[in-house]
C-alpha atoms as a PDB file:
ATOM      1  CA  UNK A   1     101.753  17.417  60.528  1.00  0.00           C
ATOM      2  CA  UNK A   2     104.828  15.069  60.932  1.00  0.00           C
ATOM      3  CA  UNK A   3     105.957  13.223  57.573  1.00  0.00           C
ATOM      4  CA  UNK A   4     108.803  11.511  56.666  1.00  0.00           C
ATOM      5  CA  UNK A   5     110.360  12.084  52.934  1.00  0.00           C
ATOM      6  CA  UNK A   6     110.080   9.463  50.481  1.00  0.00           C
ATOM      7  CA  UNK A   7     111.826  11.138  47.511  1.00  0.00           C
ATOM      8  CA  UNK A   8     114.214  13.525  47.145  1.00  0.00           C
ATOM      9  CA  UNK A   9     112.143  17.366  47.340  1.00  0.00           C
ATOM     10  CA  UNK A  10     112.511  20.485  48.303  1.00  0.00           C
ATOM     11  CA  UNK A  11     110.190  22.054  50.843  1.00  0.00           C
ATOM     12  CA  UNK A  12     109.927  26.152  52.002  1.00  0.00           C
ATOM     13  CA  UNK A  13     113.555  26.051  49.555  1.00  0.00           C
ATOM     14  CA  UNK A  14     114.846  23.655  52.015  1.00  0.00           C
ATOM     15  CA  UNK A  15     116.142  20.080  50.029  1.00  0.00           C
ATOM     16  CA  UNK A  16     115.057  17.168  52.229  1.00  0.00           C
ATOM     17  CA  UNK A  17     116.557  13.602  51.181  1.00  0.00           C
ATOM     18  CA  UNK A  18     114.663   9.608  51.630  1.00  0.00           C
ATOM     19  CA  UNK A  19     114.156   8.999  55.100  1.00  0.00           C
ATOM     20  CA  UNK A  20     113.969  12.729  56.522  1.00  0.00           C
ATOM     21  CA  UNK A  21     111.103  13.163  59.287  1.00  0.00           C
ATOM     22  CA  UNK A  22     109.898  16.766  59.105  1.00  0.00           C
ATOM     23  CA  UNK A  23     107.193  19.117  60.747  1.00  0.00           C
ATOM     24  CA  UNK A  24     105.038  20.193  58.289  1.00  0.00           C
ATOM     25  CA  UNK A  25     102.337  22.385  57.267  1.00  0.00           C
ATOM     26  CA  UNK A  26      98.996  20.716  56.658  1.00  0.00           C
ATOM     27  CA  UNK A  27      98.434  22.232  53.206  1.00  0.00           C
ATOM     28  CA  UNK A  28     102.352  20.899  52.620  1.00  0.00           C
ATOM     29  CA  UNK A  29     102.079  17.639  53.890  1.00  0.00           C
ATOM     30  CA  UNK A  30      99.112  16.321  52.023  1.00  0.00           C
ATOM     31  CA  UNK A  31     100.722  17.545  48.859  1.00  0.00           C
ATOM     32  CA  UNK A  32     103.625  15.828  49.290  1.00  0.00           C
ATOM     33  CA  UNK A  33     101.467  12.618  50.512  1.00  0.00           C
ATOM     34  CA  UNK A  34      99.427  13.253  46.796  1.00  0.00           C
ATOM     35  CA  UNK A  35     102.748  13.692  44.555  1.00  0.00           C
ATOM     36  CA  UNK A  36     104.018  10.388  46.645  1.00  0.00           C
ATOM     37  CA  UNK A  37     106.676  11.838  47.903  1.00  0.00           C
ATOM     38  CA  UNK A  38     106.231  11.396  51.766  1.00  0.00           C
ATOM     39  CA  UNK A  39     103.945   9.498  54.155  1.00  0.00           C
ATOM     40  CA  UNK A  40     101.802  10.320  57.531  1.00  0.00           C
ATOM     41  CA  UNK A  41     103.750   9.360  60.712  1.00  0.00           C
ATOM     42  CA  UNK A  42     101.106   7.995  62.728  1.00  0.00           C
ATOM     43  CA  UNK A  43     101.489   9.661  65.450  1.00  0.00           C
ATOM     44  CA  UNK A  44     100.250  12.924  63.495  1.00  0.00           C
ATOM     45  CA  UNK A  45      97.184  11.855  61.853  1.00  0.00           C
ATOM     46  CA  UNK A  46      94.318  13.227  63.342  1.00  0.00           C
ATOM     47  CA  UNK A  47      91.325  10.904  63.977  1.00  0.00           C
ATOM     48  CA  UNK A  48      87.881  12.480  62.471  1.00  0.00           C
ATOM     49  CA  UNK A  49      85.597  13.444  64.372  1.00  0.00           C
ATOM     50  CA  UNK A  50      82.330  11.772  63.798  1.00  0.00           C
ATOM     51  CA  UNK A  51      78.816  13.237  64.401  1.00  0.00           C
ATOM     52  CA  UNK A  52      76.410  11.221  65.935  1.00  0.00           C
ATOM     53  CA  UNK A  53      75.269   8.627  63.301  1.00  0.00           C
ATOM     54  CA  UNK A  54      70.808   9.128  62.936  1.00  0.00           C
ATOM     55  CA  UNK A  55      69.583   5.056  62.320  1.00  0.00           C
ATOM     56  CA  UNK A  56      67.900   5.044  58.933  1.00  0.00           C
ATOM     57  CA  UNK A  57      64.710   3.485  58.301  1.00  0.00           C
ATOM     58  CA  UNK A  58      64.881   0.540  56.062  1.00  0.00           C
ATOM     59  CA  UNK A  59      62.212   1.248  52.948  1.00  0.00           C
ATOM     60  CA  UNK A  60      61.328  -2.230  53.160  1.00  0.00           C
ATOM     61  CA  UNK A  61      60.546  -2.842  56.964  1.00  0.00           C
ATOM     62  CA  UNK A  62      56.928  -2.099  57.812  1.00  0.00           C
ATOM     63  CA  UNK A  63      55.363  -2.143  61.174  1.00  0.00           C
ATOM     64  CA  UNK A  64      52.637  -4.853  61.797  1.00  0.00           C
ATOM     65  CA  UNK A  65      49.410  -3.235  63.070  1.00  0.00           C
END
């Protein structure tokens, strides 16, 4: 996952500065996006994958016999 530092932090003992765009692990990258200390670069962010969506029946529409 690519990121790009926000605040001063050290990563894997490495000190990364504001403004630094680094390869991260996943697990690393969305704790540093929680402690709000980096960001997603867009390119990285992987879309979800959605499931096909099943139409629910309303509880209030009836069919006229």
């Amino acid at each position: 996952m690519k990121i790009k530092i926000l605040k001063q932090t050290f990563v894997k003992g490495q000190l990364l500065i504001a403004g630094d765009l680094i390869e991260a692990t996943q697990n690393d990258g969305e704790l540093l996006i929680g402690m709000g200390k980096a960001i997603a670069i867009a390119e990285s962010i992987k879309k979800p994958e959605y499931k096909e969506t099943v139409k629910k029946k309303s509880f209030f529409s009836r069919k006229k016999k």
